[in-house]
N, C-alpha and C. Protein backbone atom coordinates (compact mmCIF):
# COMPACT_ATOMS: atom_id res chain seq x y z
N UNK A 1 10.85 10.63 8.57
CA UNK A 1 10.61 9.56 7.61
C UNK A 1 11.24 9.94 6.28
N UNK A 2 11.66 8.92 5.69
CA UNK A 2 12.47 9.29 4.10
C UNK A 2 11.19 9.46 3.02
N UNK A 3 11.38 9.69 1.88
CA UNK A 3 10.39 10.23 1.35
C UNK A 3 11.34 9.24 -0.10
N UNK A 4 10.43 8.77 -0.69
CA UNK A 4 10.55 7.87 -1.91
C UNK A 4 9.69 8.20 -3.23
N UNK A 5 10.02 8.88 -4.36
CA UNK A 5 9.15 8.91 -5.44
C UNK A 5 9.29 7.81 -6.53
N UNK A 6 7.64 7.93 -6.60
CA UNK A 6 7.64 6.94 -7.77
C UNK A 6 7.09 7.52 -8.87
N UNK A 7 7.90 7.28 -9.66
CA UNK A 7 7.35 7.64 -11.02
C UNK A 7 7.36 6.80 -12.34
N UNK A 8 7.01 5.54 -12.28
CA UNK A 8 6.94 4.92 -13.07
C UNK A 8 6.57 3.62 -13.11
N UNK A 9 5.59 2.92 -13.71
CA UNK A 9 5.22 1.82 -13.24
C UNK A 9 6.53 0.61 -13.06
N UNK A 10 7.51 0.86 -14.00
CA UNK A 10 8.96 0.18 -14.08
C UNK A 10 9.38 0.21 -12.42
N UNK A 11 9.09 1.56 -11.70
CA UNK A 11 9.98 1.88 -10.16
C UNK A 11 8.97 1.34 -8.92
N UNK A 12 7.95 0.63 -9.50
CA UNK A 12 7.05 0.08 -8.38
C UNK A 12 7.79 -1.20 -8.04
N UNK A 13 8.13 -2.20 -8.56
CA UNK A 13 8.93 -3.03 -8.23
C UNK A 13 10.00 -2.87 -7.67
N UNK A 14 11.05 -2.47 -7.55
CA UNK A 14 12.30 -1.43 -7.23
C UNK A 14 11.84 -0.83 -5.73
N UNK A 15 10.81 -0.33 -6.04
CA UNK A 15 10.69 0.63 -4.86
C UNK A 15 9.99 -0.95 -4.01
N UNK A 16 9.11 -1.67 -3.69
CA UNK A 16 8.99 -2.63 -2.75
C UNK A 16 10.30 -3.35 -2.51
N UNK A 17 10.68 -4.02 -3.59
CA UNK A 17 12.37 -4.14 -2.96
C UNK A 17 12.67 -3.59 -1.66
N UNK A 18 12.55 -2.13 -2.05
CA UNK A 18 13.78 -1.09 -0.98
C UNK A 18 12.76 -1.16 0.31
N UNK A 19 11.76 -1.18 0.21
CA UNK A 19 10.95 -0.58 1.63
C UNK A 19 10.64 -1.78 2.01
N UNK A 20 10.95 -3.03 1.78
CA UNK A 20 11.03 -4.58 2.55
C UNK A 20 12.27 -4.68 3.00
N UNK A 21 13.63 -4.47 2.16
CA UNK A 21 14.90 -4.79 2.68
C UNK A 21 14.85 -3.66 3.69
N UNK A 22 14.96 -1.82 3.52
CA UNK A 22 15.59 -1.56 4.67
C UNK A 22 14.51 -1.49 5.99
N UNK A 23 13.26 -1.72 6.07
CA UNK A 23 12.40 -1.65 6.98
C UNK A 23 12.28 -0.48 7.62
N UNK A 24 12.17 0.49 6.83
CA UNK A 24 12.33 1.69 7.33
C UNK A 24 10.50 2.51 6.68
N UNK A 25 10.35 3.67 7.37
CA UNK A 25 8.89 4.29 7.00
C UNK A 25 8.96 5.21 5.11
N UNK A 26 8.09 5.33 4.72
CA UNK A 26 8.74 5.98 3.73
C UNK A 26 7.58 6.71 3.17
N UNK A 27 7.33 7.67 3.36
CA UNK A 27 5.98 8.23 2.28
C UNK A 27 6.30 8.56 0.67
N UNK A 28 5.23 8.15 -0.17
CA UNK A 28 5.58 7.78 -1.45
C UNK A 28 4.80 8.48 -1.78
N UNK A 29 5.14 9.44 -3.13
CA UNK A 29 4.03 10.21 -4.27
C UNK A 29 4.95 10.32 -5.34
N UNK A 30 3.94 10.75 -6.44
CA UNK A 30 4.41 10.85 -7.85
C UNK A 30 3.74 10.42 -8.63
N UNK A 31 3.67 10.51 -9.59
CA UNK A 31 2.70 10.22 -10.82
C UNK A 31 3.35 8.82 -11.25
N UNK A 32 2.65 8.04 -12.23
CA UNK A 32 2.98 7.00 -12.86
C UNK A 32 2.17 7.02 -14.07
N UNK A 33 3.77 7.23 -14.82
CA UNK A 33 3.59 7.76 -16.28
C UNK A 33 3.87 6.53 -17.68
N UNK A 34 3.77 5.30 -17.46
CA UNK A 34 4.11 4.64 -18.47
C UNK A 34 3.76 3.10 -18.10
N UNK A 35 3.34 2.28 -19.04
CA UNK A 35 2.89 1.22 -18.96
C UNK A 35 3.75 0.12 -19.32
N UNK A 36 5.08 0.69 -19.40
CA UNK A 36 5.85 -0.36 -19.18
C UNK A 36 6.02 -1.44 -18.28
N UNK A 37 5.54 -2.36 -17.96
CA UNK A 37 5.64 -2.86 -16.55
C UNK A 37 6.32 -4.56 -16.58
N UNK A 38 7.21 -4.21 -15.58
CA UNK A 38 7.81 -5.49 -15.51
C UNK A 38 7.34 -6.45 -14.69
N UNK A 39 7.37 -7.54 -14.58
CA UNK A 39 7.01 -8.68 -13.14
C UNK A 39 7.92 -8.70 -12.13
N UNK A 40 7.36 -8.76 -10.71
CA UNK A 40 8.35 -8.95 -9.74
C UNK A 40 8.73 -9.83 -9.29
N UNK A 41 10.35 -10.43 -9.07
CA UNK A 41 10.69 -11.33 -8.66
C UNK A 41 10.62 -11.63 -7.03
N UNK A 42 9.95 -10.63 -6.67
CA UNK A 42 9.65 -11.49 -5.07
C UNK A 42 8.55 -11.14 -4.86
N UNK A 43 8.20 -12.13 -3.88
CA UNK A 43 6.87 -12.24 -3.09
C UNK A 43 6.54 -11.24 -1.89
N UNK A 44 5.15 -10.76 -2.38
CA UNK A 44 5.43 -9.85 -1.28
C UNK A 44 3.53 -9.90 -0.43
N UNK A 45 4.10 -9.63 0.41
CA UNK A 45 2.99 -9.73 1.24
C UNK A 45 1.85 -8.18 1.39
N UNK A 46 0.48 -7.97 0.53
CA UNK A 46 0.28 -6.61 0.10
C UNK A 46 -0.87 -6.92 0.94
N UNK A 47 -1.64 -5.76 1.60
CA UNK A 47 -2.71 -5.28 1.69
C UNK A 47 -3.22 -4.23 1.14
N UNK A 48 -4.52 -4.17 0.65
CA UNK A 48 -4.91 -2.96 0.00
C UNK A 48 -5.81 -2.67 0.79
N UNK A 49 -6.18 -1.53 1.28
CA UNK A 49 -6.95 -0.72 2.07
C UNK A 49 -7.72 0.30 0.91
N UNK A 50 -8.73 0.07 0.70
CA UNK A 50 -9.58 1.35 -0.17
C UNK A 50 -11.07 0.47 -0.36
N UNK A 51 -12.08 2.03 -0.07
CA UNK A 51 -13.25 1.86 -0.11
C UNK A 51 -14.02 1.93 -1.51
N UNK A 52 -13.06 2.74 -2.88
CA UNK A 52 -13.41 2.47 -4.08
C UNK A 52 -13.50 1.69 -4.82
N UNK A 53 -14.51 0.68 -5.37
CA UNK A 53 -14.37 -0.22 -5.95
C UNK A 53 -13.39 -0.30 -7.30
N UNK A 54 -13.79 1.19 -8.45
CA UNK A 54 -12.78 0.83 -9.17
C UNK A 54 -11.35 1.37 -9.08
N UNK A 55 -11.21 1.60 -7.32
CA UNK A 55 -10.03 1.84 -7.26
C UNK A 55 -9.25 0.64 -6.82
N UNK A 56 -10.17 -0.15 -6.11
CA UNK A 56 -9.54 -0.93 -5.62
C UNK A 56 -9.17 -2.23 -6.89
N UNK A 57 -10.04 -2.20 -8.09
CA UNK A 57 -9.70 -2.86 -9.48
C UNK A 57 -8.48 -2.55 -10.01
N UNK A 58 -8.34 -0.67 -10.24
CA UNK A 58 -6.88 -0.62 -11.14
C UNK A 58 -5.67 -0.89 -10.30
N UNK A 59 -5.50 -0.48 -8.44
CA UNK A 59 -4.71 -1.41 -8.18
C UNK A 59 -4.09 -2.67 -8.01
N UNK A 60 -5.55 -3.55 -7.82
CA UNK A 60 -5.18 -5.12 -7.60
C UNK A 60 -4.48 -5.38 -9.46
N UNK A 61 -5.12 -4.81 -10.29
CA UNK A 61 -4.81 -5.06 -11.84
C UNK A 61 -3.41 -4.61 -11.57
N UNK A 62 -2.66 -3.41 -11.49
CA UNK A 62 -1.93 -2.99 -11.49
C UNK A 62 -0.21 -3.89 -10.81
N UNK A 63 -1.20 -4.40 -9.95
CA UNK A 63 -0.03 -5.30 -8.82
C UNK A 63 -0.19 -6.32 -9.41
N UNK A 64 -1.14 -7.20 -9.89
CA UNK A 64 -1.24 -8.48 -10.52
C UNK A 64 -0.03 -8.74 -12.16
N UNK A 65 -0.30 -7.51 -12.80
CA UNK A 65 0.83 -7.32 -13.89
C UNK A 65 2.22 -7.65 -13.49
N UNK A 66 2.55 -7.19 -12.21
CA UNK A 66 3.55 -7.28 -11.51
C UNK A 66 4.40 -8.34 -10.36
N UNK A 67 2.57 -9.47 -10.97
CA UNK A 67 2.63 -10.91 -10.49
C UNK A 67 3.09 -10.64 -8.82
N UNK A 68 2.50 -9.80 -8.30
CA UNK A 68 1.98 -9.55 -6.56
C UNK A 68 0.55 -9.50 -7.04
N UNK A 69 -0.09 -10.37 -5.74
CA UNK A 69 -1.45 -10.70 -5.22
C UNK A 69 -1.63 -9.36 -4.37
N UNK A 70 -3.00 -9.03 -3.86
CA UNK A 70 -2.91 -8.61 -2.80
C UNK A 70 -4.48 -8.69 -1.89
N UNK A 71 -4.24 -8.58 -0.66
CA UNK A 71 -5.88 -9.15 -0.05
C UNK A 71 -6.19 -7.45 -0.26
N UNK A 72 -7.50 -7.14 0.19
CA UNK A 72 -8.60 -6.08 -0.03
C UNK A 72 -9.46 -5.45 1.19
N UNK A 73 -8.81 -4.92 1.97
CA UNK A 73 -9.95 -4.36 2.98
C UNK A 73 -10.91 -3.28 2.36
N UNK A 74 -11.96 -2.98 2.92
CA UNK A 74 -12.81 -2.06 2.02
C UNK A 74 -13.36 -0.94 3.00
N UNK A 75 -12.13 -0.78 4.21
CA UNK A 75 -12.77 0.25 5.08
C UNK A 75 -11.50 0.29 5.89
N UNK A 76 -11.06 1.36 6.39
CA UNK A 76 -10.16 1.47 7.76
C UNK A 76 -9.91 0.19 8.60
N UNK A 77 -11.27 0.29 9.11
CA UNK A 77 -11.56 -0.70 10.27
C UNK A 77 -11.26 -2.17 9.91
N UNK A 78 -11.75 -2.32 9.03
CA UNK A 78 -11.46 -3.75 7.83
C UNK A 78 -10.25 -3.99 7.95
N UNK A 79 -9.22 -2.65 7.42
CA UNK A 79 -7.95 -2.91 7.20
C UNK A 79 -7.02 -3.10 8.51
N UNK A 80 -7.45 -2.47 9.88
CA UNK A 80 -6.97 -2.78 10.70
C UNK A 80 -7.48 -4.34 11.23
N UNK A 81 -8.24 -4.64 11.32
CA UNK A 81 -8.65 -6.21 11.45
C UNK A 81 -7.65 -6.95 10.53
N UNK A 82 -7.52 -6.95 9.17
CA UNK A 82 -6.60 -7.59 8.86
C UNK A 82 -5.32 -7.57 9.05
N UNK A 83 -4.70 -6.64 9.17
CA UNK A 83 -3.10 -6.18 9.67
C UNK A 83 -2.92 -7.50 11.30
N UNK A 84 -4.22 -7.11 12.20
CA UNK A 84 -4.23 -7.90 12.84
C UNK A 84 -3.69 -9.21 13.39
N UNK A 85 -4.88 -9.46 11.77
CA UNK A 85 -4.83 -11.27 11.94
C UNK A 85 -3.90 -11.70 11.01
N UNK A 86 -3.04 -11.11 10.12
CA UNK A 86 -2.25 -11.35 9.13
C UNK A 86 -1.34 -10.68 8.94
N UNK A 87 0.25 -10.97 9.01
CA UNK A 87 1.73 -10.17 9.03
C UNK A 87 1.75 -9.75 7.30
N UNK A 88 1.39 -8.29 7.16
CA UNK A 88 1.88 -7.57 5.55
C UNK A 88 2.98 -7.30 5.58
N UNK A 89 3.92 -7.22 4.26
CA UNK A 89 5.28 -6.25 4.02
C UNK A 89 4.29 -5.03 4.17
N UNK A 90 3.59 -4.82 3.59
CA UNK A 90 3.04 -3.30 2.53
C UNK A 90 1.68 -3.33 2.97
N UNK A 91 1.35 -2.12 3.30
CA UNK A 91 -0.12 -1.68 3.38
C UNK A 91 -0.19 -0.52 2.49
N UNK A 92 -1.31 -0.76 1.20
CA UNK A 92 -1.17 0.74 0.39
C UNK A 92 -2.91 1.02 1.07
N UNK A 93 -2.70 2.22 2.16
CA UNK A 93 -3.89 2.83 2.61
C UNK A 93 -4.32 3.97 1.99
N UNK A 94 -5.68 4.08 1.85
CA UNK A 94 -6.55 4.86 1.40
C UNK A 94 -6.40 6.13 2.37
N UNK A 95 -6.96 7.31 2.34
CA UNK A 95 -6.89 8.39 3.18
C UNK A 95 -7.98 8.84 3.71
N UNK A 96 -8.98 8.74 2.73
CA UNK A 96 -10.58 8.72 2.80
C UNK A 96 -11.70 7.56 2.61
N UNK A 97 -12.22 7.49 3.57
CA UNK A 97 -12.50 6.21 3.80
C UNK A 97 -13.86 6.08 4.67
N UNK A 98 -14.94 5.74 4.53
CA UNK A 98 -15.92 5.66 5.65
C UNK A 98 -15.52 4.70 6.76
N UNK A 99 -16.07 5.15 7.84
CA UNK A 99 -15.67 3.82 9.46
C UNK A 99 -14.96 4.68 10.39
N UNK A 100 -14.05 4.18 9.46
CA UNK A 100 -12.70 4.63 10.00
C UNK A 100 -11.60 5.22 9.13
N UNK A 101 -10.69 6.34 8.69
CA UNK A 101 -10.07 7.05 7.66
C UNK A 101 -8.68 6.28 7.91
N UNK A 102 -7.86 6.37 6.99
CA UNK A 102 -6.64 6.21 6.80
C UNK A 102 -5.83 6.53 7.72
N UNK A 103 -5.88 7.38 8.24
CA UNK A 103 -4.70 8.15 9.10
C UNK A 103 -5.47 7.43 10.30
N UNK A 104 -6.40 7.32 10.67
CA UNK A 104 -6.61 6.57 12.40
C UNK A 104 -6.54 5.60 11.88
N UNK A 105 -6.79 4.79 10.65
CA UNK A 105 -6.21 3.38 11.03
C UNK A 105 -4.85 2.89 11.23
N UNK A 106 -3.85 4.24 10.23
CA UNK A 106 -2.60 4.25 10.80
C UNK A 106 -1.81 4.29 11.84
N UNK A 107 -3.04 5.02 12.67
CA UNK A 107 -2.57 5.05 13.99
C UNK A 107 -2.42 4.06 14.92
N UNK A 108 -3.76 3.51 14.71
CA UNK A 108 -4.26 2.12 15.50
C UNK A 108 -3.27 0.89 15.44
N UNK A 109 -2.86 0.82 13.80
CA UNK A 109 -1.72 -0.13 13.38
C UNK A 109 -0.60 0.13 14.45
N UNK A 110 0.38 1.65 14.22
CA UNK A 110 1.04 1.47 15.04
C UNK A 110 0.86 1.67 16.50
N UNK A 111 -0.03 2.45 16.99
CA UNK A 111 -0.48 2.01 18.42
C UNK A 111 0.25 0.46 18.97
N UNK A 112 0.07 -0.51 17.95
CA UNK A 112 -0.24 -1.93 18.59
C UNK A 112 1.62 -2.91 18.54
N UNK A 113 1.93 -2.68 19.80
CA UNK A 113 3.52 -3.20 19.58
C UNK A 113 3.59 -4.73 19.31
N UNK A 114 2.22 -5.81 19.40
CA UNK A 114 2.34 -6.89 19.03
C UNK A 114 2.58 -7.71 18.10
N UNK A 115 2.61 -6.73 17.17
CA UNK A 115 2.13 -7.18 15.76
C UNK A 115 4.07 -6.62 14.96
N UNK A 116 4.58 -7.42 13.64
CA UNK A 116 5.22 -7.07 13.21
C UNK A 116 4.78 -5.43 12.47
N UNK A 117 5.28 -4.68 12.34
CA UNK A 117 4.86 -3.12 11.74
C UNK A 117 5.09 -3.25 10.31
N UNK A 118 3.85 -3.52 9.23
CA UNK A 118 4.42 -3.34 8.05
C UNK A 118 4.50 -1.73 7.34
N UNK A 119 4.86 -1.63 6.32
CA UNK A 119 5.24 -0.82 5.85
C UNK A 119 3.76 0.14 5.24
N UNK A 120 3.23 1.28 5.67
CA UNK A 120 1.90 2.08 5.48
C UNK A 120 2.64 3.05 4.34
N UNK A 121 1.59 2.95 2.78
CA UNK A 121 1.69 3.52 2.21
C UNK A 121 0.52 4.32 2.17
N UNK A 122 0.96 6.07 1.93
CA UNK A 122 -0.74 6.19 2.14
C UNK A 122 -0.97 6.74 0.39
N UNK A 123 -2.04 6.26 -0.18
CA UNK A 123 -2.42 6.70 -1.40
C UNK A 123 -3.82 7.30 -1.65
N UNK A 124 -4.56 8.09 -2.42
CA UNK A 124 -5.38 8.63 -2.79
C UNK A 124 -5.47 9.04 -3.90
N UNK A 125 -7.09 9.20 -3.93
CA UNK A 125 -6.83 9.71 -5.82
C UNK A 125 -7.38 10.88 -5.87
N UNK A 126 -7.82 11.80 -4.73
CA UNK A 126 -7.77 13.02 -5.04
C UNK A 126 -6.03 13.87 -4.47
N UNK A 127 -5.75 14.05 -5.31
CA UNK A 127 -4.23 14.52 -5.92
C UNK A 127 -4.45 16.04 -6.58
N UNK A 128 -3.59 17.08 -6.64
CA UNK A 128 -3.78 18.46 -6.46
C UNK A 128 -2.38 18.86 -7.51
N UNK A 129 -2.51 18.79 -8.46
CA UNK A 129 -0.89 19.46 -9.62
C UNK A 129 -0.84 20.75 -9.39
């Protein structure tokens, strides 16, 4: 898998661009250091996967600046039900998670060849400098 850093709230837009056009896997880390933030000119289809409430606030805030919506699972299992019933570009998954964790719901996602495969970001906020 290619590996994509982000470092800036400016390269969050930029970076969905790239991981919708080439449809390829991409694990993403890096800090985001500035509140510059621009709006995005395309529509994108987001799921958010996280069991923190105010985590799941500074991202939907975060993506909304950036004029992307995004729906809200609040558990693994949640989030695989929706992937389900609804085609995402982007899944930004949680890692820790009651139910069901991040990584088996990742699995489950791709387990399933019926479904278009969107793009699994995995994020967390315990992070280690």
């Amino acid at each position: 898998a290619s590996v994509l850093r982000c470092t800036s709230y400016n390269s969050i837009p930029k970076l969905l661009s790239r991981l919708v056009k080439r449809r390829r896997s991409y694990h993403v880390f890096g800090e985001i250091e500035n509140a510059n933030m621009k709006p995005s000119k395309r529509s994108f289809r987001i799921l958010l996967v996280e069991d923190n409430k105010m985590n799941q606030m500074v991202m939907t805030k975060l993506l909304l600046h950036l004029n992307i919506t995004a729906d809200v699972a609040a558990n693994g299992k949640l989030g695989v039900e929706r992937v389900l019933e609804k085609e995402y570009d982007i899944v930004f998954m949680d890692t820790q998670m009651p139910e069901m964790d991040g990584l088996e719901a990742t699995r489950v996602i791709r387990s399933n060849e019926n479904i278009k495969q969107p793009f699994i970001v995995s994020i967390t906020a315990s992070a280690m400098r």
